[in-house]
Protein backbone atom coordinates (compact mmCIF):
# COMPACT_ATOMS: atom_id res chain seq x y z
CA UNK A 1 -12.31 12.77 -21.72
CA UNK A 2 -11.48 13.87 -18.63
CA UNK A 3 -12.72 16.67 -16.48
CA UNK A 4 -10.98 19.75 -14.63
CA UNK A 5 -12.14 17.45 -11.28
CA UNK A 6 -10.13 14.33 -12.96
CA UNK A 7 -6.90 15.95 -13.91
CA UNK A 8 -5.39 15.07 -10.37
CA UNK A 9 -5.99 11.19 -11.20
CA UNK A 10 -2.71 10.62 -13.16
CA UNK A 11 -0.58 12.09 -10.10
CA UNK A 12 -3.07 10.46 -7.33
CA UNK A 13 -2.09 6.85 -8.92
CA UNK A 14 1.79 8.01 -9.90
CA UNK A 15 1.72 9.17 -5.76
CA UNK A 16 0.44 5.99 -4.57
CA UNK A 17 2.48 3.59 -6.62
CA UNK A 18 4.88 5.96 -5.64
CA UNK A 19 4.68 5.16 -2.26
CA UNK A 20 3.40 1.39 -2.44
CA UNK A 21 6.85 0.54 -4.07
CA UNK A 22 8.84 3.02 -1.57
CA UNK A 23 7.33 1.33 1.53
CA UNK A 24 7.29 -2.18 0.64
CA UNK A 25 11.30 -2.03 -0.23
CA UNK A 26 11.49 0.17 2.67
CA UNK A 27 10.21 -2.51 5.17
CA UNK A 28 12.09 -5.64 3.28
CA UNK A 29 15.48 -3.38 4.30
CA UNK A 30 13.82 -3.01 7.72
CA UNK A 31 12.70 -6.59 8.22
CA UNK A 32 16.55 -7.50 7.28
CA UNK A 33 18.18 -5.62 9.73
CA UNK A 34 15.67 -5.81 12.65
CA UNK A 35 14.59 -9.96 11.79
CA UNK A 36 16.64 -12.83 10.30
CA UNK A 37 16.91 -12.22 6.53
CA UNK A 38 14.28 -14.42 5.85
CA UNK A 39 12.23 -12.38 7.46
CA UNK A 40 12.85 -9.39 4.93
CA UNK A 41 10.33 -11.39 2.33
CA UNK A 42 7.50 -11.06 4.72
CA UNK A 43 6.86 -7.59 3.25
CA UNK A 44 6.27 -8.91 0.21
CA UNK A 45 3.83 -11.31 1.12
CA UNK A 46 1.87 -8.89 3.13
CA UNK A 47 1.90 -6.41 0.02
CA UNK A 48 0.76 -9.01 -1.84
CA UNK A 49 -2.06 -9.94 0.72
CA UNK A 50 -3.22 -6.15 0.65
CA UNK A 51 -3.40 -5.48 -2.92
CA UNK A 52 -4.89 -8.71 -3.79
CA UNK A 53 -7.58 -8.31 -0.90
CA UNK A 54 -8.34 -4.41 -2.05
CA UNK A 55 -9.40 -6.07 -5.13
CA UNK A 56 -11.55 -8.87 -4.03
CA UNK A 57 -13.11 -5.95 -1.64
CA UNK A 58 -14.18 -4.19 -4.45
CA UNK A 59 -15.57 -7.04 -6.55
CA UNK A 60 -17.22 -8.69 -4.04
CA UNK A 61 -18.98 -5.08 -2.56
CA UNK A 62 -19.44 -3.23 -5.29
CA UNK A 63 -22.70 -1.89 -3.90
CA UNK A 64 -20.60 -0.09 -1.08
CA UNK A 65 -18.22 1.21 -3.17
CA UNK A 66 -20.66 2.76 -5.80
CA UNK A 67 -23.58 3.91 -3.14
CA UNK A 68 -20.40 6.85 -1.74
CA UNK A 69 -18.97 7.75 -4.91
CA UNK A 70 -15.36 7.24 -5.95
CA UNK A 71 -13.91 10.45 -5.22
CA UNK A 72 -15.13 9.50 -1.56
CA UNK A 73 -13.77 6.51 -0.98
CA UNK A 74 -10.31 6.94 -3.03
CA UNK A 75 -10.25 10.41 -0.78
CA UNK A 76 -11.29 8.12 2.19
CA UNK A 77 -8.51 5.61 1.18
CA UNK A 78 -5.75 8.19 0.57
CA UNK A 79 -6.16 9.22 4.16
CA UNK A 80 -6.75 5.91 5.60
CA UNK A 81 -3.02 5.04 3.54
CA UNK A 82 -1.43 8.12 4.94
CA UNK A 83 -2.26 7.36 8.71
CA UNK A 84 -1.87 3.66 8.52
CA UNK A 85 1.86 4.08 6.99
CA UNK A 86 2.92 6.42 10.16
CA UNK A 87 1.07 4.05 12.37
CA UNK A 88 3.11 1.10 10.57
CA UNK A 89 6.49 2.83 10.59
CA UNK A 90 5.52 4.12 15.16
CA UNK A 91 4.74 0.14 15.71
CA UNK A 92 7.85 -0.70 14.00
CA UNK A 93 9.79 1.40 16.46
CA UNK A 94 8.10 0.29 19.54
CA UNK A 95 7.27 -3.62 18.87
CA UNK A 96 10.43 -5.72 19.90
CA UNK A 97 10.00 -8.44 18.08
CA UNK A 98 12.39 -10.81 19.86
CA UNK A 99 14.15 -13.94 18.00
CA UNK A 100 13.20 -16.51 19.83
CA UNK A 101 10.11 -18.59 19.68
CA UNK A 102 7.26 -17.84 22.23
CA UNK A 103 3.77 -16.72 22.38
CA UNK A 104 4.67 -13.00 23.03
CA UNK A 105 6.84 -13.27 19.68
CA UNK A 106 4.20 -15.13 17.70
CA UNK A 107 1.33 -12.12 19.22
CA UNK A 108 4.06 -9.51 18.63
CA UNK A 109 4.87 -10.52 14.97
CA UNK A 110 1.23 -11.13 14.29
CA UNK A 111 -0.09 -7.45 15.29
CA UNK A 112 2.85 -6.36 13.40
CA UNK A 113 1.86 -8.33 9.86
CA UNK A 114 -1.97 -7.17 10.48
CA UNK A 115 -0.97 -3.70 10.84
CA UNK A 116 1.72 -3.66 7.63
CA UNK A 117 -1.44 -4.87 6.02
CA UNK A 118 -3.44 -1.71 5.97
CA UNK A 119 -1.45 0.54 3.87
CA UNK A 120 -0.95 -1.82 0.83
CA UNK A 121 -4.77 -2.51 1.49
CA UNK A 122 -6.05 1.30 1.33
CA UNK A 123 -3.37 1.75 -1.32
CA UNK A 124 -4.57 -1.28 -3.47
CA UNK A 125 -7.79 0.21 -2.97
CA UNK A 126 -7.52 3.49 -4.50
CA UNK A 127 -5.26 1.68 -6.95
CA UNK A 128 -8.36 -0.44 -8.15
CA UNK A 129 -10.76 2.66 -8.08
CA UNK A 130 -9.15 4.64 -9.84
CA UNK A 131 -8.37 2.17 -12.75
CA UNK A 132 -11.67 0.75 -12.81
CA UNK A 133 -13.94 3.74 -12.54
CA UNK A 134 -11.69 6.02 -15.06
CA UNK A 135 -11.55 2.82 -17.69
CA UNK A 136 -11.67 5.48 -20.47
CA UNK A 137 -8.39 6.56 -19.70
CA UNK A 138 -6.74 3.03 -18.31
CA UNK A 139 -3.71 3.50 -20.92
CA UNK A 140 -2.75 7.11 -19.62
CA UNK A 141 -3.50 5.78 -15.66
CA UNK A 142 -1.57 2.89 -16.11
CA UNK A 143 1.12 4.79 -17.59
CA UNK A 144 1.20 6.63 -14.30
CA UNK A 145 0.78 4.05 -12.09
CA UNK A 146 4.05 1.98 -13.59
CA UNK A 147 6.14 5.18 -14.00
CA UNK A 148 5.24 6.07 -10.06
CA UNK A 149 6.38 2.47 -8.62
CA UNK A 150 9.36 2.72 -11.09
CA UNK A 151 10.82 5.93 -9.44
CA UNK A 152 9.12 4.52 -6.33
CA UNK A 153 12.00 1.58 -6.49
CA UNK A 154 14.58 3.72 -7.59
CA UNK A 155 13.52 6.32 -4.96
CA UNK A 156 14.35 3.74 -2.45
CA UNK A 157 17.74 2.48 -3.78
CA UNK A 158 18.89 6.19 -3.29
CA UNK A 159 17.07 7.39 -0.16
CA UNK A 160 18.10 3.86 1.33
CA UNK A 161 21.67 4.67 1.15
């Protein structure tokens, strides 16, 4: 059962799938209009990349994970998330990421795909904490993790327009 201190989960994981979904559409619209089209599936790729690494962070260091306490580190994480998506969306605006092939291009696109990377990777991390540490309650979590990336995508069809 949960406790007065773990009634805030089921928003904290609607919030962040919430979000996830939001940005991740958000930058494939971006990517379309700023890059080539092709480029527009580069968001998914890096979502994919931070997600999937968040997890194999906390398998591989569980030690690190458990020795500050979950409320810590998905606290930690939520903030982390919050600063690296206005750091994401203030590169975005000032990286020129030209069409042509050169070094500068390559350098510029790279910095740009590392720091897209951090938000899906805090995200996925609190994701993972969340569902792993609460496993009593997966069922109800889960519930609010799907329903937050489902008005997450919808939120972005509208807000989009």
């Amino acid at each position: 059962m949960m406790n007065e201190k773990d009634r805030i989960l089921p928003l904290m994981i609607f919030l962040i799938s919430f979000l996830l979904l939001l940005l991740e559409i958000s930058l494939t619209r971006i990517f379309s209009v700023l890059l080539y089209y092709h480029f527009a599936f580069m968001s998914i790729s890096i979502a994919l990349l931070g997600l999937g690494s968040s997890g194999m962070a906390i398998y591989l260091f569980p030690n690190f994970f458990r020795k500050r306490g979950n409320y810590e580190v998905t606290i930690t994480s939520f903030l982390l998330f919050s600063l690296s998506i206005l750091l994401v969306l203030f590169a975005i605006t000032i990286i020129k990421i030209k069409t042509e092939v050169t070094i500068s291009s390559i350098f510029e696109l790279g910095v740009l795909y590392i720091l897209i990377f951090f938000p899906f990777f805090f995200g996925g991390i609190i994701v993972s904490l969340i569902l792993t540490s609460f496993s009593e309650n997966v069922s109800k979590l889960y519930f609010f993790d799907l329903a937050g990336a489902s008005v997450g995508t919808l939120a972005a069809i509208l807000l989009l327009k």
